[in-house]
C-alpha atoms as a PDB file:
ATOM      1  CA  UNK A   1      16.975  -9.923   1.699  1.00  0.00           C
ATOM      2  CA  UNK A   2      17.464  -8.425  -1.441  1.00  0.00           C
ATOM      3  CA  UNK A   3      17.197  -5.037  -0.613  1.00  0.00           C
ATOM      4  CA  UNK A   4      14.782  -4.041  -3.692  1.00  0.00           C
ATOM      5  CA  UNK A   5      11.028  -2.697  -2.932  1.00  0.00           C
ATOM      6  CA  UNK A   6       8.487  -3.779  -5.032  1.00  0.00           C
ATOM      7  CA  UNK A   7       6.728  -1.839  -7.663  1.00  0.00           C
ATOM      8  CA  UNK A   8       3.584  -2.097  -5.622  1.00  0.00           C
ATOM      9  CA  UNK A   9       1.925   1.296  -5.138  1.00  0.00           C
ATOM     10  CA  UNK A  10       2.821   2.915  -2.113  1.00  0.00           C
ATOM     11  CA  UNK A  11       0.561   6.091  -0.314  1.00  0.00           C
ATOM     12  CA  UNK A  12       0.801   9.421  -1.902  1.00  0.00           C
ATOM     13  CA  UNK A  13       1.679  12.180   0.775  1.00  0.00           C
ATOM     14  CA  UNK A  14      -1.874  13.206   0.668  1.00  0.00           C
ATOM     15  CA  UNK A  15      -3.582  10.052   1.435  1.00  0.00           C
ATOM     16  CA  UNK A  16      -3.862   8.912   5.474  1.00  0.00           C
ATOM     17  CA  UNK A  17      -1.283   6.673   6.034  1.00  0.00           C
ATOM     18  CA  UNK A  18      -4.292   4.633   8.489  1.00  0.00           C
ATOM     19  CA  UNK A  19      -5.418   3.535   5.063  1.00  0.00           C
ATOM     20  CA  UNK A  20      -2.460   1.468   4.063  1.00  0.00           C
ATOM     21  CA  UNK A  21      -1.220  -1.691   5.370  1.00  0.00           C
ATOM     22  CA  UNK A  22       2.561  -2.501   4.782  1.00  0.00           C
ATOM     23  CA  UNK A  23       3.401  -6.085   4.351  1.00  0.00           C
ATOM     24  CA  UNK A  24       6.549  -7.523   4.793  1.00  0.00           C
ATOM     25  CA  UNK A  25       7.010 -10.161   0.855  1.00  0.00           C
ATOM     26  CA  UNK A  26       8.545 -13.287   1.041  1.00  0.00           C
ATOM     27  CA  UNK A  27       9.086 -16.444  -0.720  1.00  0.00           C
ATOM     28  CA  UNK A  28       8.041 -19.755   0.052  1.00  0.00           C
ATOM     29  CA  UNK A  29       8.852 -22.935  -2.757  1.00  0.00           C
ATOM     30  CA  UNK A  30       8.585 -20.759  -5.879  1.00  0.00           C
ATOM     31  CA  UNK A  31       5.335 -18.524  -3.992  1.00  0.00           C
ATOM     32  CA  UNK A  32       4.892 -14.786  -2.753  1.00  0.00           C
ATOM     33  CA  UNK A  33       3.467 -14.547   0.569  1.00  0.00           C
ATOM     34  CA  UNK A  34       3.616 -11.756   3.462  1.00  0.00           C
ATOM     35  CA  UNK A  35       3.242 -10.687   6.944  1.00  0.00           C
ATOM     36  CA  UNK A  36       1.718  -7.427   8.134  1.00  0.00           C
ATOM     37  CA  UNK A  37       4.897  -5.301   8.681  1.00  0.00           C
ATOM     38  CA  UNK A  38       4.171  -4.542  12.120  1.00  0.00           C
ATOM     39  CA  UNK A  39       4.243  -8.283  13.106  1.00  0.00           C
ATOM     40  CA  UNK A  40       7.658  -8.849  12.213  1.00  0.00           C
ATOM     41  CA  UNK A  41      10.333  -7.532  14.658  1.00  0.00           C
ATOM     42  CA  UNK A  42      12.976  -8.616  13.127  1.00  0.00           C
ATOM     43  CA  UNK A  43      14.123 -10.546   9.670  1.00  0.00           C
ATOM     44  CA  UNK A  44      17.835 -12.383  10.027  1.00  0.00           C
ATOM     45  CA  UNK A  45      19.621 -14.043   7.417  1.00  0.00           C
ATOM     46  CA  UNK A  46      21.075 -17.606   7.649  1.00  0.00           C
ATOM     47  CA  UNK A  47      20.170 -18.626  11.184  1.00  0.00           C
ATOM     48  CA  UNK A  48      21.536 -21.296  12.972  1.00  0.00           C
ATOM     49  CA  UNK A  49      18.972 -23.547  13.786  1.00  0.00           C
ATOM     50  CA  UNK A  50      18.866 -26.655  16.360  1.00  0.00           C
ATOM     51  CA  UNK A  51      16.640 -29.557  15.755  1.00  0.00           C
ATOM     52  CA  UNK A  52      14.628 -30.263  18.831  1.00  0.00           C
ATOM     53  CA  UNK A  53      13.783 -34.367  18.988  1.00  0.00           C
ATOM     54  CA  UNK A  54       9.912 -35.623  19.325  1.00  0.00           C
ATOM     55  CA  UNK A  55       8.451 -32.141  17.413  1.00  0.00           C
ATOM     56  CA  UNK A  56       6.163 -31.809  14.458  1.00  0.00           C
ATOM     57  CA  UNK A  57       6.979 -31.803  10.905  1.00  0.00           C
ATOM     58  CA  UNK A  58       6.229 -27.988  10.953  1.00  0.00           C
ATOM     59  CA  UNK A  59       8.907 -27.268  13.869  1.00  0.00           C
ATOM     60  CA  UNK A  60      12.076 -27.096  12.141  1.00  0.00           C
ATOM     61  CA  UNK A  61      13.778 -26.524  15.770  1.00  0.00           C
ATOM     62  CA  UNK A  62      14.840 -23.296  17.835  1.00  0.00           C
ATOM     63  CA  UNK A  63      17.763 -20.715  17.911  1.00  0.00           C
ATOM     64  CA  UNK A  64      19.925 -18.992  20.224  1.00  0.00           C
ATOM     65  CA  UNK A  65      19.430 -14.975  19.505  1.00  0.00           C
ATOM     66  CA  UNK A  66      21.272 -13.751  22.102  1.00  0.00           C
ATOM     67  CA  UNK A  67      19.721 -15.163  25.043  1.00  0.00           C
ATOM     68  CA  UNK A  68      16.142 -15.336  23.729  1.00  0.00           C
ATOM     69  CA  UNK A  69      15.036 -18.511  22.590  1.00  0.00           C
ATOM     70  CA  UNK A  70      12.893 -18.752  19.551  1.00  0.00           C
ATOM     71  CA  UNK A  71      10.825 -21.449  17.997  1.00  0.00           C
ATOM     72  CA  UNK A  72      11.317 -21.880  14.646  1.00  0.00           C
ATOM     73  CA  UNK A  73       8.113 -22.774  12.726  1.00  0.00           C
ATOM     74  CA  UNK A  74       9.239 -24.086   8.755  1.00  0.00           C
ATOM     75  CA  UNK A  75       6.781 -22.485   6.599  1.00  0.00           C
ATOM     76  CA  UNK A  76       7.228 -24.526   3.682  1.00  0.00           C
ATOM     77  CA  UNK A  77       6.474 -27.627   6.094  1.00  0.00           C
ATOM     78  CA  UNK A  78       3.685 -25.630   7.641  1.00  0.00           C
ATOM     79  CA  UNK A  79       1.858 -25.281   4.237  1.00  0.00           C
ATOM     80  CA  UNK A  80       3.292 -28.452   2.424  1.00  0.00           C
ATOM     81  CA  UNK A  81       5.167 -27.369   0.020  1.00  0.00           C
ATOM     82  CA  UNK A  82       8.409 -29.570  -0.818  1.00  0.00           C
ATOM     83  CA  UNK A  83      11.292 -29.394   1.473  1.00  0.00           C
ATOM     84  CA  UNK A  84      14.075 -27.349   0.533  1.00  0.00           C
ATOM     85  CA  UNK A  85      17.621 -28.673   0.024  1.00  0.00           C
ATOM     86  CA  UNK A  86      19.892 -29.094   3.050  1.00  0.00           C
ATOM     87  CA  UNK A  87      22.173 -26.069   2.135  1.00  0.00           C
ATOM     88  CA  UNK A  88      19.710 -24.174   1.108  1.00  0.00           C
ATOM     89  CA  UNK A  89      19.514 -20.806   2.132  1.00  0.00           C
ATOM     90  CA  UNK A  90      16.881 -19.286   4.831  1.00  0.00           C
ATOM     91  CA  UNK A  91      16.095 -16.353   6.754  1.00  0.00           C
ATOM     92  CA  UNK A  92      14.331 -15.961   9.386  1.00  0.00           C
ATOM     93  CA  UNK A  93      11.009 -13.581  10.433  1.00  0.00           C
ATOM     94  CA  UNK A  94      11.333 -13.052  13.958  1.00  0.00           C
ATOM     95  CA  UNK A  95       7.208 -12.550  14.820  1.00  0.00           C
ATOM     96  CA  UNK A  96       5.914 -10.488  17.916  1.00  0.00           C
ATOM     97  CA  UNK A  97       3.867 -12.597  19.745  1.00  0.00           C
ATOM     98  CA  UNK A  98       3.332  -9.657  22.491  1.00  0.00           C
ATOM     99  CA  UNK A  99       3.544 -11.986  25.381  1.00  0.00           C
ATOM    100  CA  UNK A 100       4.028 -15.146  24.208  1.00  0.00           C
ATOM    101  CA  UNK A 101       6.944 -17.465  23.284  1.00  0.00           C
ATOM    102  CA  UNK A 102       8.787 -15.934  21.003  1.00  0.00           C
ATOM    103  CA  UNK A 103       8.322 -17.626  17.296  1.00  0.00           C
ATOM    104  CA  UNK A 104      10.178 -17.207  14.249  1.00  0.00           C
ATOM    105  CA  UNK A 105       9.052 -18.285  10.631  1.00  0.00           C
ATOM    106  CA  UNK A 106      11.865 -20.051   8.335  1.00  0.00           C
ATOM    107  CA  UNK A 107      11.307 -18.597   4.938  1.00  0.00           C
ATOM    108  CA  UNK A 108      13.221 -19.460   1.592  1.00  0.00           C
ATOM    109  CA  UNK A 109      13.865 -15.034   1.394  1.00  0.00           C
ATOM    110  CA  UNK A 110      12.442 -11.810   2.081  1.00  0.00           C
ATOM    111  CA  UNK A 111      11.960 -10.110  -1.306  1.00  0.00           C
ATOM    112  CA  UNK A 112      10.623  -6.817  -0.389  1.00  0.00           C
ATOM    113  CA  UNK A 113       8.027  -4.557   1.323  1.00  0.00           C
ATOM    114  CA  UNK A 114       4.773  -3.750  -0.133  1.00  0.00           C
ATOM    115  CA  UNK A 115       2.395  -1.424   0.793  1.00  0.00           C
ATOM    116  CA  UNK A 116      -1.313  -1.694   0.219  1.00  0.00           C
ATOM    117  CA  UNK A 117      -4.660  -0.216   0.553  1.00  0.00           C
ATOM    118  CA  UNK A 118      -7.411  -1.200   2.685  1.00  0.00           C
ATOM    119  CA  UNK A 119      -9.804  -1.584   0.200  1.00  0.00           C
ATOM    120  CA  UNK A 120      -8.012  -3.871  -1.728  1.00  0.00           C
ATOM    121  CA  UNK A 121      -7.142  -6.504   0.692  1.00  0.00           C
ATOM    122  CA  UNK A 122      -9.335  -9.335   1.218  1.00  0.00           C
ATOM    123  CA  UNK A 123     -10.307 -10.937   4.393  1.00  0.00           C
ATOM    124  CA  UNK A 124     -10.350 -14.750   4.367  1.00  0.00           C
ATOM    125  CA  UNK A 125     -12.948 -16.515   4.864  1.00  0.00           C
ATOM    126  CA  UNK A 126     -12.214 -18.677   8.170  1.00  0.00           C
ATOM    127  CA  UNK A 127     -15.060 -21.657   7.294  1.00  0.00           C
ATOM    128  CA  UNK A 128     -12.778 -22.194   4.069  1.00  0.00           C
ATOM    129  CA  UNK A 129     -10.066 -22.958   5.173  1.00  0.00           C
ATOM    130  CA  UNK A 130      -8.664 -26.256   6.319  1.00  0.00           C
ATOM    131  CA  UNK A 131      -5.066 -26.204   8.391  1.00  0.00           C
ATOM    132  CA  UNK A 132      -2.710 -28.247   6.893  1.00  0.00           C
ATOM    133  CA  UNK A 133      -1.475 -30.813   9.009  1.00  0.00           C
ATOM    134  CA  UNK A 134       1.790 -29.751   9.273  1.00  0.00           C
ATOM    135  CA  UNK A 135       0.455 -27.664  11.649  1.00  0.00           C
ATOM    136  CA  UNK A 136       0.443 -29.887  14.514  1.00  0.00           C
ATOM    137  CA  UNK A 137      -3.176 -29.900  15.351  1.00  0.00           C
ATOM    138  CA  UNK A 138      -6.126 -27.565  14.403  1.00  0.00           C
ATOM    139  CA  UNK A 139      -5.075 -24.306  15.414  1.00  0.00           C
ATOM    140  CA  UNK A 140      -5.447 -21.637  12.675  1.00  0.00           C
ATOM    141  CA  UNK A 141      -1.551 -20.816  12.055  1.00  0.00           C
ATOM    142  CA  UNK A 142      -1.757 -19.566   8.783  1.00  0.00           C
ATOM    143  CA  UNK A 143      -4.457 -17.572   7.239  1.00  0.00           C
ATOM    144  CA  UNK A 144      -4.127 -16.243   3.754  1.00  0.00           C
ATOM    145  CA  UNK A 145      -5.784 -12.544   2.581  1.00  0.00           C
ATOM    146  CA  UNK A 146      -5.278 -11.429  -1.170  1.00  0.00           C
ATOM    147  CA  UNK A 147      -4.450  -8.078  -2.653  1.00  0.00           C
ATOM    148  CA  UNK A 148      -6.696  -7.451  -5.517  1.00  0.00           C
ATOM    149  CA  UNK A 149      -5.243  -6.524  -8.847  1.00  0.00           C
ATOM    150  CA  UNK A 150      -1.706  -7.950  -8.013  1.00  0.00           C
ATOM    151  CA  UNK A 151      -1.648 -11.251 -10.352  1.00  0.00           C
ATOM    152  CA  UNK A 152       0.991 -14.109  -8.954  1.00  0.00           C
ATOM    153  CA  UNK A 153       1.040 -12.643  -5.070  1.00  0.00           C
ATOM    154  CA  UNK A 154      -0.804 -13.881  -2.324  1.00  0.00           C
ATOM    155  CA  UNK A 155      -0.769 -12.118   0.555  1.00  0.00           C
ATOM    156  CA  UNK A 156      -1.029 -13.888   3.952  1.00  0.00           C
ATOM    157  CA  UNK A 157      -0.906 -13.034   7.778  1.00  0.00           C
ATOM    158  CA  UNK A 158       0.251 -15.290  10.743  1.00  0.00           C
ATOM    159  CA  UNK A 159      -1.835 -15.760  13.389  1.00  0.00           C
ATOM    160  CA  UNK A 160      -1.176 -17.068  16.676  1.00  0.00           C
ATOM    161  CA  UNK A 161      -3.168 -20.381  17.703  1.00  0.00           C
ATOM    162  CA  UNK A 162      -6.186 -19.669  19.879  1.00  0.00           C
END
């Protein structure tokens, strides 16, 4: 992580801090995307990760966090982009999944946090959208919301498969 914030505009002391959603920026193959904040528990550079045989294209493998056991979903396979080199570079968004397996989400980097107003994010629209089929079957994994007046940056939220 680079440690830099964006430039996005953040809540002015007055405003209710209910109206703002923080999102957690990261890049994927040359795109922005992002997590709600609070869906992240944590982000960990460079993890070791350990191919598991027979899994789909999107399941880069799991790692050892200290006894906890993650899955580790690729994003750029999830949403077919091209693969990234061997030595490239990752971190890794560690997702609360309340009760469920734990799951983390391989990204290229985490660039930043922005913060946004309700009224400017956009709710997909669920009959759109098409999972890719990196997926590993139809479940909705990835669903994409954009923040309007910020040119070049999508803005999308995980979601668990129902």
């Amino acid at each position: 992580m680079s440690g830099e914030l964006s430039s996005a505009p953040t809540p002015d002391t007055g405003d209710d801090r209910r109206e703002w959603v923080e999102f957690v920026r990261f890049g994927l193959g040359g795109g922005d995307y992002g997590l709600e904040l609070g869906r992240v528990e944590q982000i960990l550079d460079g993890p070791a990760v350990t191919p598991v045989p027979q899994t789909g294209p999107a399941i880069a493998g799991v790692a050892n966090l200290g006894g906890e056991i993650p899955v580790v979903v690729d994003g750029r396979a999830l949403l077919e982009l091209p693969a990234r080199a061997p030595d490239a570079e990752t971190t890794l968004l560690l997702l609360d999944r309340g009760e469920g397996r734990p799951t983390g989400l391989l990204v290229d980097e985490v660039v930043g946090i922005d913060a946004h107003h309700v009224g400017r994010i956009d709710a997909p629209d669920a009959s759109d959208w098409e999972p890719p089929s990196g997926g590993g079957g139809s479940a909705p994994w990835w669903t994409t919301t954009g923040a309007a007046g910020r040119s070049g940056c999508s803005t999308s939220t995980y979601s668990s498969p129902k």
